[in-house]
C-alpha atoms as a PDB file:
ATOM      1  CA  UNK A   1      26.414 -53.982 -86.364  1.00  0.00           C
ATOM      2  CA  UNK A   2      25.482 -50.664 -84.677  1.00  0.00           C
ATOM      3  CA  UNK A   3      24.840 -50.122 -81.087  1.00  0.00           C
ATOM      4  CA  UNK A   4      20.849 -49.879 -81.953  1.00  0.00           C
ATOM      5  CA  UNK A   5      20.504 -53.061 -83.861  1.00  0.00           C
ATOM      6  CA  UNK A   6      22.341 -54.846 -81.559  1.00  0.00           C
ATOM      7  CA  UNK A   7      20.279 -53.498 -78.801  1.00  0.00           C
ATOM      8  CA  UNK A   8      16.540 -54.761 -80.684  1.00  0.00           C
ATOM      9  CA  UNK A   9      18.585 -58.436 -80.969  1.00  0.00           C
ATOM     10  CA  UNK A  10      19.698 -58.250 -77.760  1.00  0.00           C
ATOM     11  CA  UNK A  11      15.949 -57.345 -76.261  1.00  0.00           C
ATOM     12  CA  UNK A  12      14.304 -59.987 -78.558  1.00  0.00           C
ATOM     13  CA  UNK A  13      16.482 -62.627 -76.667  1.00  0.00           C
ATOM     14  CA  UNK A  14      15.992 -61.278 -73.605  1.00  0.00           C
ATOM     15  CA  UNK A  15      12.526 -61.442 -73.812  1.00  0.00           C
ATOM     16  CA  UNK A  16      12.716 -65.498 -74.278  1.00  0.00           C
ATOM     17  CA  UNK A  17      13.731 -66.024 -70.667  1.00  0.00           C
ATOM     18  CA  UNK A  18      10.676 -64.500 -68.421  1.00  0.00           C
ATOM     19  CA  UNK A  19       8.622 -66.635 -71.125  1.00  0.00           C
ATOM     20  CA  UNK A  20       9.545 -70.021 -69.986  1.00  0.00           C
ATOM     21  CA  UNK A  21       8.300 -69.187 -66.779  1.00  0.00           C
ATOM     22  CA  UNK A  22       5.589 -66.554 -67.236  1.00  0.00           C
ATOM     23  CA  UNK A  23       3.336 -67.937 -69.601  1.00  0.00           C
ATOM     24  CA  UNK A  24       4.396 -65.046 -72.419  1.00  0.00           C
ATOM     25  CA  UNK A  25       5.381 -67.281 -75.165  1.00  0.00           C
ATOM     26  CA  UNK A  26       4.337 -64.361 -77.735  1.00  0.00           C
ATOM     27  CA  UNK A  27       7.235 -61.672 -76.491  1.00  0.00           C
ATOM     28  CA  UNK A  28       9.965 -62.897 -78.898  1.00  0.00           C
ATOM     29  CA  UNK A  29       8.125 -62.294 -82.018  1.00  0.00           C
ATOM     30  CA  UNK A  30       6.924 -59.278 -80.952  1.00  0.00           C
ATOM     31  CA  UNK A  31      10.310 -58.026 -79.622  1.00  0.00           C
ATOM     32  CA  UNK A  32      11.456 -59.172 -83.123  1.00  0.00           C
ATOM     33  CA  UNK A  33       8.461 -57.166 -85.213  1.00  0.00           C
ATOM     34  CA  UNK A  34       9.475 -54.173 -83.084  1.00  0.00           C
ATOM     35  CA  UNK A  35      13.088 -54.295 -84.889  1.00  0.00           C
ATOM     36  CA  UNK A  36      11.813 -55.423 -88.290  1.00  0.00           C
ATOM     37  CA  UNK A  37       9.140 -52.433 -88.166  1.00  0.00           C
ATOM     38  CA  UNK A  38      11.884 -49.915 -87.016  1.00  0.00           C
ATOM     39  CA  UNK A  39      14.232 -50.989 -89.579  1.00  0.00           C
ATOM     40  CA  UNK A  40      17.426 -52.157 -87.554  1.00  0.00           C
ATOM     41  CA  UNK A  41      16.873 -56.035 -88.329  1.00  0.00           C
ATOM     42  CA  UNK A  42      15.946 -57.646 -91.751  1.00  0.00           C
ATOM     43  CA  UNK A  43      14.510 -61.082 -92.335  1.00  0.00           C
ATOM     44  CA  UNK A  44      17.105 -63.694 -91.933  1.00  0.00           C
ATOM     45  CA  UNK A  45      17.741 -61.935 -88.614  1.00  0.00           C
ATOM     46  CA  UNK A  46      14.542 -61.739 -87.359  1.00  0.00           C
ATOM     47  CA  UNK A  47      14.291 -65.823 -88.240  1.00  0.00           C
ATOM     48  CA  UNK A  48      17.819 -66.509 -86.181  1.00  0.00           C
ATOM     49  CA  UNK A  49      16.447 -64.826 -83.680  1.00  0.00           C
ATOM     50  CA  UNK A  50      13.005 -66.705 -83.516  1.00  0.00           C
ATOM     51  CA  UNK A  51      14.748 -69.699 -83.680  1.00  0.00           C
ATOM     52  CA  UNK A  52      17.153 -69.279 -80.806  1.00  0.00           C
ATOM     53  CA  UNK A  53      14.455 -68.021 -79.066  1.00  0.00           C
ATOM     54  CA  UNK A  54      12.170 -71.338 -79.388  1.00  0.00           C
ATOM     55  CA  UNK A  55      15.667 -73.294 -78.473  1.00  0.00           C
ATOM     56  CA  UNK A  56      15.878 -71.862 -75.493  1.00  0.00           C
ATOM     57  CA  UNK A  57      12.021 -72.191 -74.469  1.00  0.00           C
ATOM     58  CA  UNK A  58      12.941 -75.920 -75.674  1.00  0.00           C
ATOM     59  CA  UNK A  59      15.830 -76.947 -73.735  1.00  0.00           C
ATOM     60  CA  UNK A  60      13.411 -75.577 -70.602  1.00  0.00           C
ATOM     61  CA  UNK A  61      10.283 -77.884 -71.541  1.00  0.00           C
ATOM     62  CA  UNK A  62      12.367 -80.808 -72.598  1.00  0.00           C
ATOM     63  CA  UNK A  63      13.162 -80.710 -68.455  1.00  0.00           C
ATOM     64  CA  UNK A  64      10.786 -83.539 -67.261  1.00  0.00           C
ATOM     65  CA  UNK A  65       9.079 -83.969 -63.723  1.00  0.00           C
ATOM     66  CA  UNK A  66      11.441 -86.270 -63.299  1.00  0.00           C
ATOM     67  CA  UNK A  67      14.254 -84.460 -64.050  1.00  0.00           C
ATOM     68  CA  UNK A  68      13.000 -81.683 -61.649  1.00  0.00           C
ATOM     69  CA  UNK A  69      12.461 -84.022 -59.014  1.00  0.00           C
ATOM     70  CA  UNK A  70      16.078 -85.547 -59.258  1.00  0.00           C
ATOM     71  CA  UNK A  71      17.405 -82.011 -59.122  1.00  0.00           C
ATOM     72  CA  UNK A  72      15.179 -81.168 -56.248  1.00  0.00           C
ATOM     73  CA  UNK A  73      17.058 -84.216 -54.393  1.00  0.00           C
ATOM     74  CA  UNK A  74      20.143 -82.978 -55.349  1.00  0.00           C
ATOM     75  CA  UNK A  75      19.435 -79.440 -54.258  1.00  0.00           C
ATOM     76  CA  UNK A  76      18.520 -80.633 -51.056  1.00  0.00           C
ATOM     77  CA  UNK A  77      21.072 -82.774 -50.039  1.00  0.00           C
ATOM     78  CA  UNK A  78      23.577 -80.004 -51.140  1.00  0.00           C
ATOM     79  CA  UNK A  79      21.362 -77.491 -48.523  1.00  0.00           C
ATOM     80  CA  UNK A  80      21.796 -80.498 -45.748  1.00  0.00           C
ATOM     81  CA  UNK A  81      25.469 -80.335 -46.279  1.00  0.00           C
ATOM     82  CA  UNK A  82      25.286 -76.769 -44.104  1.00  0.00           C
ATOM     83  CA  UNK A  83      21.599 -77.051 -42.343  1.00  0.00           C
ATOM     84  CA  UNK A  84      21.079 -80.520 -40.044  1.00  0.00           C
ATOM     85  CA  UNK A  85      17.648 -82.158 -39.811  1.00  0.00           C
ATOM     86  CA  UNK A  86      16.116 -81.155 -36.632  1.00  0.00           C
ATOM     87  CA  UNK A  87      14.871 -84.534 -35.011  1.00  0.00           C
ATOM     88  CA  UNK A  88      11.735 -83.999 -33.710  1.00  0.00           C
ATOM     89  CA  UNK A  89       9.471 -86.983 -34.923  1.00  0.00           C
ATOM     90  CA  UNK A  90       6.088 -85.162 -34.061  1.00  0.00           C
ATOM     91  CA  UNK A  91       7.180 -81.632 -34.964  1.00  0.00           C
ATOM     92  CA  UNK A  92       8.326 -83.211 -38.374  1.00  0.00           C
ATOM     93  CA  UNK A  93       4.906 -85.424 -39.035  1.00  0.00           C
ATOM     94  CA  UNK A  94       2.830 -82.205 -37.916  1.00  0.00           C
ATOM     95  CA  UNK A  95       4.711 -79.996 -40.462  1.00  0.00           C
ATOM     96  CA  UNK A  96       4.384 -82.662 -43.486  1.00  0.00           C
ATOM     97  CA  UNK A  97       0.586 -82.829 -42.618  1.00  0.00           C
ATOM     98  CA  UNK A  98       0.659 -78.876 -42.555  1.00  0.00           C
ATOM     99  CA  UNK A  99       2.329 -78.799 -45.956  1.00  0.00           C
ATOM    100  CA  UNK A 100       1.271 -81.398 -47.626  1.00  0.00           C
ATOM    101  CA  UNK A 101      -2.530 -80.343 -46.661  1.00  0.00           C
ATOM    102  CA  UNK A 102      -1.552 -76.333 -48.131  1.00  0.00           C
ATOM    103  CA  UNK A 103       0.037 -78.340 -51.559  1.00  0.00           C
ATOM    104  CA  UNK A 104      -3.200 -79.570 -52.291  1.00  0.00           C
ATOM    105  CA  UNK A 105      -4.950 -76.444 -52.427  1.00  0.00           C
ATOM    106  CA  UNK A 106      -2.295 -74.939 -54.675  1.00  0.00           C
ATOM    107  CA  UNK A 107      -2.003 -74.525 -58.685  1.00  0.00           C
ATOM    108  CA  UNK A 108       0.550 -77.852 -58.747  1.00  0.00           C
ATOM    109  CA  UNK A 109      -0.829 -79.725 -55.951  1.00  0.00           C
ATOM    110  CA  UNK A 110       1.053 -83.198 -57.365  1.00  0.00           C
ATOM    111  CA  UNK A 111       5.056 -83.328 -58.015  1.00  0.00           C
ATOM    112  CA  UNK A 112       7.042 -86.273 -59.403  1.00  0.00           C
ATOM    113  CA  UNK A 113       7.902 -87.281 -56.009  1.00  0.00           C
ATOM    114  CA  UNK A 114       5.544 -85.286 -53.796  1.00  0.00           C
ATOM    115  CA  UNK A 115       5.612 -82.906 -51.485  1.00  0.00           C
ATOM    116  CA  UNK A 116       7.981 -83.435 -48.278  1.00  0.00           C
ATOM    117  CA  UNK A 117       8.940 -81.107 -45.388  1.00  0.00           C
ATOM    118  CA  UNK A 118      11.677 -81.250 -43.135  1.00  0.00           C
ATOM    119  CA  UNK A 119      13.020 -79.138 -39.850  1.00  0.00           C
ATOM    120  CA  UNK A 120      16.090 -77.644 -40.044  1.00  0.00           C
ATOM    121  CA  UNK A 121      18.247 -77.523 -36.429  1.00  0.00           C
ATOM    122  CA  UNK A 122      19.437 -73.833 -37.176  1.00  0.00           C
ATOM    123  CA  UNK A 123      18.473 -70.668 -35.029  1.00  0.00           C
ATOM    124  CA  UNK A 124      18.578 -68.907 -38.505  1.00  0.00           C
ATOM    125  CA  UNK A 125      15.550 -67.432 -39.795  1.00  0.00           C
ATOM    126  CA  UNK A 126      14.926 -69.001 -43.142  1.00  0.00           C
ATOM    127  CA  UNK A 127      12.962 -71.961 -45.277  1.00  0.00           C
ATOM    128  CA  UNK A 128      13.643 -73.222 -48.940  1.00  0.00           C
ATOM    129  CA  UNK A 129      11.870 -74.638 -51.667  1.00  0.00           C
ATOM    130  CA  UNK A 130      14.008 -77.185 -53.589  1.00  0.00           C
ATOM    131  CA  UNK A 131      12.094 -78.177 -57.324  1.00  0.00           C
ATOM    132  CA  UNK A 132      10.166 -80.772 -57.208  1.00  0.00           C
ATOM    133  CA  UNK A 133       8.429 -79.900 -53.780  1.00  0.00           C
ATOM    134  CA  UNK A 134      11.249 -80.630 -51.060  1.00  0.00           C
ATOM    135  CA  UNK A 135      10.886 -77.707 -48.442  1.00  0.00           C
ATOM    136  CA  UNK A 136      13.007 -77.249 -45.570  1.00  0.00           C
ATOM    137  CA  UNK A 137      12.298 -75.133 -42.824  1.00  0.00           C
ATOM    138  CA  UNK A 138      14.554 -73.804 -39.702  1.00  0.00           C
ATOM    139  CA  UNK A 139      13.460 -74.264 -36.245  1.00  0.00           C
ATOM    140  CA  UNK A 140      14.624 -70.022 -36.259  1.00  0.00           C
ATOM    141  CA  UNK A 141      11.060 -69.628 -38.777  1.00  0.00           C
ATOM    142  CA  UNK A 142       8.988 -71.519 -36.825  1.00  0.00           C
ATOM    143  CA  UNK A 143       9.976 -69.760 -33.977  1.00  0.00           C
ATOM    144  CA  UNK A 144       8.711 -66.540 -35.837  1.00  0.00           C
ATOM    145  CA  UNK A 145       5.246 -68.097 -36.033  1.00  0.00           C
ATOM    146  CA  UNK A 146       2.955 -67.798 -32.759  1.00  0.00           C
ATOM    147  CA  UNK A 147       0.201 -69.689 -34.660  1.00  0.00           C
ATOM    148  CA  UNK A 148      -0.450 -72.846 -37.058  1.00  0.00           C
ATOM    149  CA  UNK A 149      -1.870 -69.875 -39.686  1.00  0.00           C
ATOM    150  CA  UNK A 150       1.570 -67.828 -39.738  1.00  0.00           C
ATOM    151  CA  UNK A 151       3.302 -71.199 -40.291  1.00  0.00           C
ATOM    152  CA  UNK A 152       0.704 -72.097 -42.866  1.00  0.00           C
ATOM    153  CA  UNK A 153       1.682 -68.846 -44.168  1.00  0.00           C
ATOM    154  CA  UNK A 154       5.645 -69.591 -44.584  1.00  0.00           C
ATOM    155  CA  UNK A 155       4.783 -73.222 -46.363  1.00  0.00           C
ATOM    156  CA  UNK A 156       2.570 -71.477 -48.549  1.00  0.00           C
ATOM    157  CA  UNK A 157       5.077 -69.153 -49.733  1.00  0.00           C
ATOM    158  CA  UNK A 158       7.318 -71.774 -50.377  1.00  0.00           C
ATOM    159  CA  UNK A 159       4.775 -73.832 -52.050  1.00  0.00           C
ATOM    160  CA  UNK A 160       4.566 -71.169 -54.384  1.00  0.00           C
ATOM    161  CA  UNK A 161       7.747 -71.410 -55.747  1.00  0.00           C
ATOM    162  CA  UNK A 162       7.731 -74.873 -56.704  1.00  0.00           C
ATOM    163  CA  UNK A 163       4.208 -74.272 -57.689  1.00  0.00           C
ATOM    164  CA  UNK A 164       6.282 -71.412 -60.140  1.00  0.00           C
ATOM    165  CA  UNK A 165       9.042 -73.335 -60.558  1.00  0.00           C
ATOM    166  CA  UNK A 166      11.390 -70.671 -59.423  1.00  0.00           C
ATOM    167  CA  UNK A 167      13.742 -73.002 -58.480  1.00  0.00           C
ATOM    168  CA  UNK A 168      14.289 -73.982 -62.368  1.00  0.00           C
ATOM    169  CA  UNK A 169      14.896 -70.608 -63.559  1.00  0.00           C
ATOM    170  CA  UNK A 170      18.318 -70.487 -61.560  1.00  0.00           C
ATOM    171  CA  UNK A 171      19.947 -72.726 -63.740  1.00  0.00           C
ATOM    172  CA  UNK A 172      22.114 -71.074 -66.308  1.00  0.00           C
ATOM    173  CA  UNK A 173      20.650 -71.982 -69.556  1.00  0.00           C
ATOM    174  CA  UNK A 174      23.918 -72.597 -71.342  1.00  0.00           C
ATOM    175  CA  UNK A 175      24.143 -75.769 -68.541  1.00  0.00           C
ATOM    176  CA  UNK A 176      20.822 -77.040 -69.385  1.00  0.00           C
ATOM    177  CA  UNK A 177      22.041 -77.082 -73.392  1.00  0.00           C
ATOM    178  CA  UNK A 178      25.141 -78.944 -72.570  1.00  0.00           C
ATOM    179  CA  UNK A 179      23.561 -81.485 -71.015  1.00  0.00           C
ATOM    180  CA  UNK A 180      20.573 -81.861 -73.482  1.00  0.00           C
ATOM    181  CA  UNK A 181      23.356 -82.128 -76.569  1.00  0.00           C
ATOM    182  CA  UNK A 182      25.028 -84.519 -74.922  1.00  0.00           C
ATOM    183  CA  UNK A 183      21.867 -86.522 -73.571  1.00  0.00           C
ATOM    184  CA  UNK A 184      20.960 -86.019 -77.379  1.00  0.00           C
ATOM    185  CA  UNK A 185      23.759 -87.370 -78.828  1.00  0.00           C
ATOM    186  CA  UNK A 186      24.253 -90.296 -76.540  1.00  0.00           C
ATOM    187  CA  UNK A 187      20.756 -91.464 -76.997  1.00  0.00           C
ATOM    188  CA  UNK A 188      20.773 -95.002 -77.321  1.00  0.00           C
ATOM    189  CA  UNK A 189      24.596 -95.340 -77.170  1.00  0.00           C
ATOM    190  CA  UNK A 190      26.892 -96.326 -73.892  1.00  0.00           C
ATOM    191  CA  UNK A 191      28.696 -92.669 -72.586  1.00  0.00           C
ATOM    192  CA  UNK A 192      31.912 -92.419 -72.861  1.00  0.00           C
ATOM    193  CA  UNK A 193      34.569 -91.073 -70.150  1.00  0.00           C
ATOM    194  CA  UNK A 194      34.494 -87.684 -72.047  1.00  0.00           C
ATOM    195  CA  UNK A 195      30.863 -87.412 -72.194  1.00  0.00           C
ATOM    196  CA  UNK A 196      29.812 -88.263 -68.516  1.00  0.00           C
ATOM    197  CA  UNK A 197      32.148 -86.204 -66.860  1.00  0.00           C
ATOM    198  CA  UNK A 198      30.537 -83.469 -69.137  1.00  0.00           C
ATOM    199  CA  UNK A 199      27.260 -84.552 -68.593  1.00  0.00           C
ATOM    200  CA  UNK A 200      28.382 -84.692 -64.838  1.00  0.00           C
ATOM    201  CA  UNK A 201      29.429 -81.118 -64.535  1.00  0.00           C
ATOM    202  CA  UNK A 202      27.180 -79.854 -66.219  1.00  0.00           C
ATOM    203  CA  UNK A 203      24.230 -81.497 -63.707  1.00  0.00           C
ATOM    204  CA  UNK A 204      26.320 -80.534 -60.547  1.00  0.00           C
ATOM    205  CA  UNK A 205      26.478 -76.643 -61.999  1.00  0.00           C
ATOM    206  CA  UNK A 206      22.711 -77.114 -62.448  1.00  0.00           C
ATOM    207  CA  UNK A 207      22.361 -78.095 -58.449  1.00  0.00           C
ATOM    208  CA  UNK A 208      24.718 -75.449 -57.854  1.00  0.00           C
ATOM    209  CA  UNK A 209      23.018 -72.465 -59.435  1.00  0.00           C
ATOM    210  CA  UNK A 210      20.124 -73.432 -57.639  1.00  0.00           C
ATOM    211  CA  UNK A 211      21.322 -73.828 -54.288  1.00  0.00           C
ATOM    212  CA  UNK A 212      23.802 -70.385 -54.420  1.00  0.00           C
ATOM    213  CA  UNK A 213      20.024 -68.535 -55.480  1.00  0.00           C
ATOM    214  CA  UNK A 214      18.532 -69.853 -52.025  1.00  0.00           C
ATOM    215  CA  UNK A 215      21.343 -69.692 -49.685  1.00  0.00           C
ATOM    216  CA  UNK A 216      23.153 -66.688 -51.038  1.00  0.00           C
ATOM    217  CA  UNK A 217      21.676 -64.696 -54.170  1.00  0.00           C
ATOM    218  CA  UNK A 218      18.339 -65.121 -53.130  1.00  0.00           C
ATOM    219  CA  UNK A 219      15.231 -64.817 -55.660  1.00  0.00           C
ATOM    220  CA  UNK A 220      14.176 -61.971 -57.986  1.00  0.00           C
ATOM    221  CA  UNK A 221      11.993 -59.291 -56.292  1.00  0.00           C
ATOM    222  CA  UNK A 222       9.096 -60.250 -58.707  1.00  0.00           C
ATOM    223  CA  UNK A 223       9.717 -64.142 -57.881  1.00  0.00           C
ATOM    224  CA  UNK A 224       8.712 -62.990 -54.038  1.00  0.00           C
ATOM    225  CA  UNK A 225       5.557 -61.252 -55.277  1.00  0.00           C
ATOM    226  CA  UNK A 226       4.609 -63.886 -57.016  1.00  0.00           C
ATOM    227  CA  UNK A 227       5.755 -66.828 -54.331  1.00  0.00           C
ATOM    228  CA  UNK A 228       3.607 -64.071 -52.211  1.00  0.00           C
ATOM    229  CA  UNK A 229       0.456 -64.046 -54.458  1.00  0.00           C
ATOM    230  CA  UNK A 230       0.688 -67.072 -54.672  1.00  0.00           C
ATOM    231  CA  UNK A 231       0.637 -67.684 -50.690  1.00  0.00           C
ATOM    232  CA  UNK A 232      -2.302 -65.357 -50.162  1.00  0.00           C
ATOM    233  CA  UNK A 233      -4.486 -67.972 -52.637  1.00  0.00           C
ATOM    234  CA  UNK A 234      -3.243 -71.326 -51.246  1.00  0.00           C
ATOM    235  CA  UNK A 235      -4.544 -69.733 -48.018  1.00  0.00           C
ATOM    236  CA  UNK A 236      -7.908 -68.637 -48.596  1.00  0.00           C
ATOM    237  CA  UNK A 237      -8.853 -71.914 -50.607  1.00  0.00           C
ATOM    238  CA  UNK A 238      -7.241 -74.004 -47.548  1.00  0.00           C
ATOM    239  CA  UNK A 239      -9.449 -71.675 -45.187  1.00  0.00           C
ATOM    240  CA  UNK A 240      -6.468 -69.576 -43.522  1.00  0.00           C
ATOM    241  CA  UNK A 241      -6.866 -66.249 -43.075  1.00  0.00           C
ATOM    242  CA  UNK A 242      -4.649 -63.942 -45.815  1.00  0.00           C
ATOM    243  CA  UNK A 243      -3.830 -61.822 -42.829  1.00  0.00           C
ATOM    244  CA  UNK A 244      -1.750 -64.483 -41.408  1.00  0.00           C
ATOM    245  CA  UNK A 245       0.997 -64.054 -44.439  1.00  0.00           C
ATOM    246  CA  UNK A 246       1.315 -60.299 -43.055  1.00  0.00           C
ATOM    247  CA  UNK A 247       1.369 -61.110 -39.818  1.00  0.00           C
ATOM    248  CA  UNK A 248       4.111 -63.222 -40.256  1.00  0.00           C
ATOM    249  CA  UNK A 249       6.029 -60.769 -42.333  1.00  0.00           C
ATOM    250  CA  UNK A 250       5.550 -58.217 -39.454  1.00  0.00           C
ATOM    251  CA  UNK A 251       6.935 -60.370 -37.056  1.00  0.00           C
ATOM    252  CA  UNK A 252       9.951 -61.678 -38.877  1.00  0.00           C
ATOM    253  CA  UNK A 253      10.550 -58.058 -39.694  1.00  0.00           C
ATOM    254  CA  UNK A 254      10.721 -57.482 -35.917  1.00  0.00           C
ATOM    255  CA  UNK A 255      13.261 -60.455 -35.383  1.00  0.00           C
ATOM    256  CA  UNK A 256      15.471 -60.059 -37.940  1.00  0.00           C
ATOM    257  CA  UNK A 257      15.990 -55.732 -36.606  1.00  0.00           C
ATOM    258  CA  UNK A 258      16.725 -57.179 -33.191  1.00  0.00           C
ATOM    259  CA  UNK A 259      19.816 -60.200 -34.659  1.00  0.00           C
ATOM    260  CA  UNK A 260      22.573 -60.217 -36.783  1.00  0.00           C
ATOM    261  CA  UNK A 261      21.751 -63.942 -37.914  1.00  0.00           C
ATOM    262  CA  UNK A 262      21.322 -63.806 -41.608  1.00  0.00           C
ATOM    263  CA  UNK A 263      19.128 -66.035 -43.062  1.00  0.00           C
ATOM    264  CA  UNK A 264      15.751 -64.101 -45.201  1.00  0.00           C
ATOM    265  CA  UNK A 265      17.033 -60.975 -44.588  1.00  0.00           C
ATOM    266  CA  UNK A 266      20.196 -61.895 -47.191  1.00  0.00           C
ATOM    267  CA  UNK A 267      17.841 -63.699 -49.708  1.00  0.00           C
ATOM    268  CA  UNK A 268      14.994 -62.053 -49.416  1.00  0.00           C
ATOM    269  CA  UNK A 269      13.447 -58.602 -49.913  1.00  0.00           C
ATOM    270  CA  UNK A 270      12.439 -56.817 -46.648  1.00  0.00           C
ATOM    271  CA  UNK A 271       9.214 -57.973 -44.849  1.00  0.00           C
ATOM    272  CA  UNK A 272       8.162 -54.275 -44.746  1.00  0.00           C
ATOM    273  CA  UNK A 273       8.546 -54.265 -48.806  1.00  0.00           C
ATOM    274  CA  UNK A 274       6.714 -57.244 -48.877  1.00  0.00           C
ATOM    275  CA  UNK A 275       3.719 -56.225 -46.850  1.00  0.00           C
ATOM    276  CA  UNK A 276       2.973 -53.101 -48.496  1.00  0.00           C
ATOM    277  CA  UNK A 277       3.328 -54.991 -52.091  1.00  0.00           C
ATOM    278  CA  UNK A 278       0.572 -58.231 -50.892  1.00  0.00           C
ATOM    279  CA  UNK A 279      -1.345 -56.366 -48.567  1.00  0.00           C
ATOM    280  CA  UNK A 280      -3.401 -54.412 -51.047  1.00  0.00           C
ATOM    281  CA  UNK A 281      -4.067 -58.577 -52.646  1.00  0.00           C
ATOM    282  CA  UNK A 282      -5.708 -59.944 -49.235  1.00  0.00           C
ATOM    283  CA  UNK A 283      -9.467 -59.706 -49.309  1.00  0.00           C
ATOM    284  CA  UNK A 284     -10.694 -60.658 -45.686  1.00  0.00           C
ATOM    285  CA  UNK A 285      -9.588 -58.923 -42.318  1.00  0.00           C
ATOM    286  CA  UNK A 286      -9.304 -61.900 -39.908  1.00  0.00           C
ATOM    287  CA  UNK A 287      -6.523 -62.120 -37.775  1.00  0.00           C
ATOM    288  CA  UNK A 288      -7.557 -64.345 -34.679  1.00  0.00           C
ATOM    289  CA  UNK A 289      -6.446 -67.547 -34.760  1.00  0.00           C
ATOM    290  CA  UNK A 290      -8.723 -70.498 -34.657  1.00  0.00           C
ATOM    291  CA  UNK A 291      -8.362 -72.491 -30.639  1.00  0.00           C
ATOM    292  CA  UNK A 292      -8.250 -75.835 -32.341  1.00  0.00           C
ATOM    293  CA  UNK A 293      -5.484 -75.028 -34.591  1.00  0.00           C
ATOM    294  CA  UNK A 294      -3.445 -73.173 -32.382  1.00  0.00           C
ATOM    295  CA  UNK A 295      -3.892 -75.892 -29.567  1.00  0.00           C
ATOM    296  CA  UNK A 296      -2.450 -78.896 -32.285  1.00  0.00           C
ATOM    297  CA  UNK A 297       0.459 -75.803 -32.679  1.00  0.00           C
ATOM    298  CA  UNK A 298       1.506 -75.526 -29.591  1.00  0.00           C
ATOM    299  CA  UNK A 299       1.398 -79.435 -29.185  1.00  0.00           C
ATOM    300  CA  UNK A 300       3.268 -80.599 -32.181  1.00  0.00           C
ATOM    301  CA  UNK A 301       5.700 -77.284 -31.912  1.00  0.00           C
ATOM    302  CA  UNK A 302       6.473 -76.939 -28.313  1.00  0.00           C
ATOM    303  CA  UNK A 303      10.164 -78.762 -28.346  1.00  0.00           C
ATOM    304  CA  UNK A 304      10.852 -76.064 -31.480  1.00  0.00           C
ATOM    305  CA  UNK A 305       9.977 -73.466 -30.219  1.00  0.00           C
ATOM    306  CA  UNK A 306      11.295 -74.102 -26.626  1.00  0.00           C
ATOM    307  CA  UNK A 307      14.695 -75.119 -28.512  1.00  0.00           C
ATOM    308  CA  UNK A 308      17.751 -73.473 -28.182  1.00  0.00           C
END
């Protein structure tokens, strides 16, 4: 096979993986008519190729609320291994009211198991969206918010990758197969030794591709934008001004020049990056802070933000 045939194959495949998450289910067959029109890949070829394609997009949908949700949990607990809860029974309730409040005015406003926030006691500036809609949150963020609209700002971000499913598209698909043959196989028969420990694995490597994307690798530049986008909506239908997203982003920009903690600035593009790609999405030009809001802030936050 030459180098230009196998190149057309190659970007037919490629183009099945942004599909299971961006709503493009049409890109394989037209990455395969583009090789079949130049010449490079006959029939049977373009058919292989159609069909791993749809396996792929398969082994994706065949992953069930459920099975999202159970990840999720396993993704956080792994995250809890390095972050402690921060106990602060008010600060807690006030930021699962927050979020759970912002959720509803989102694209997926229901999960398998719901939406549930949690403090993290770290000085690090950072917050992460396990599937399923488990989002943790370091007292370090919420010490980068001065208002209840920049913190409605960070949940909404994160909302929007659970909303997107970001969290998903970490998992290496060959794990995802392994497990789905297996589960396949099995069905309806006891698992043997062989067979759990495979199935096992293959779910821990699932957890684990997850949680090295949000602690270490961080997400794609366009999963940002869209977590982003997505952000800027959830706030205007909730009745937050857009502004506050930027705001934010300005102001974690400014803490994360002046420390050496890592935290967004390893996972994340930079804020300045990220306010010149949103800002030209936001529609209104508020940026005061409504007194009732920020009083209930300052109430429910004031042992976070004091804390050292």
């Amino acid at each position: 096979m030459n180098g230009k045939r196998l190149s057309i194959i190659l970007l037919a495949l490629s183009f099945s993986i942004p599909s299971l998450f961006g709503g493009c289910e049409g890109l394989p067959e037209a990455g395969t008519a583009i090789g079949q029109a130049v010449g490079v890949i006959d029939d049977d070829e373009a058919d292989s190729i159609l069909r791993g394609s749809a396996a792929v997009q398969k082994t994706f949908q065949d992953l069930t609320p459920e099975h999202e949700y159970y990840i999720g949990r396993a993704v956080a607990a792994k995250v809890l291994q390095s972050y402690q809860p921060f106990d602060r029974p008010e600060a807690n309730a006030y930021l699962n009211l927050l979020g759970q409040s912002l959720a509803a005015f989102s694209n997926r406003p229901e999960t398998f198991g719901g939406y549930h926030f949690l403090l993290l006691d770290s000085e690090e500036i950072n917050a992460f969206a396990a599937p399923g809609g488990l989002i943790l949150v370091t007292r370090g963020m919420v010490q980068c918010c001065q208002n209840e609209d920049e913190l409605a700002a960070v949940l909404a971000h994160e909302i929007g990758h659970v909303e997107k499913k970001h969290g998903l598209s970490a998992i290496k698909q060959a794990r995802l197969t392994s497990a789905f043959t297996i589960l396949a196989a099995e069905a309806g028969k006891q698992f043997g030794g062989e067979d759990l420990a495979q199935l096992t694995e293959a779910f821990e490597g699932s957890v684990g591709d997850i949680v090295m994307t949000l602690t270490t690798r961080g997400y794609s530049r366009q999963q940002e934008r869209s977590a982003d986008a997505a952000a800027v909506e959830i706030l205007r239908r909730a009745g937050y001004p857009q502004t506050a997203l930027v705001t934010m982003l300005e102001r974690m920009g400014q803490r994360l020049g002046s420390t050496s903690t890592p935290g967004f600035a390893r996972t994340h593009p930079s804020a300045q990056s990220r306010i010149e790609s949103v800002s030209p999405t936001i529609m209104d030009a508020g940026t005061t802070s409504n007194a009732v809001r920020q009083q209930r802030f300052a109430k429910a936050m004031q042992s976070v933000v004091a804390a050292k």
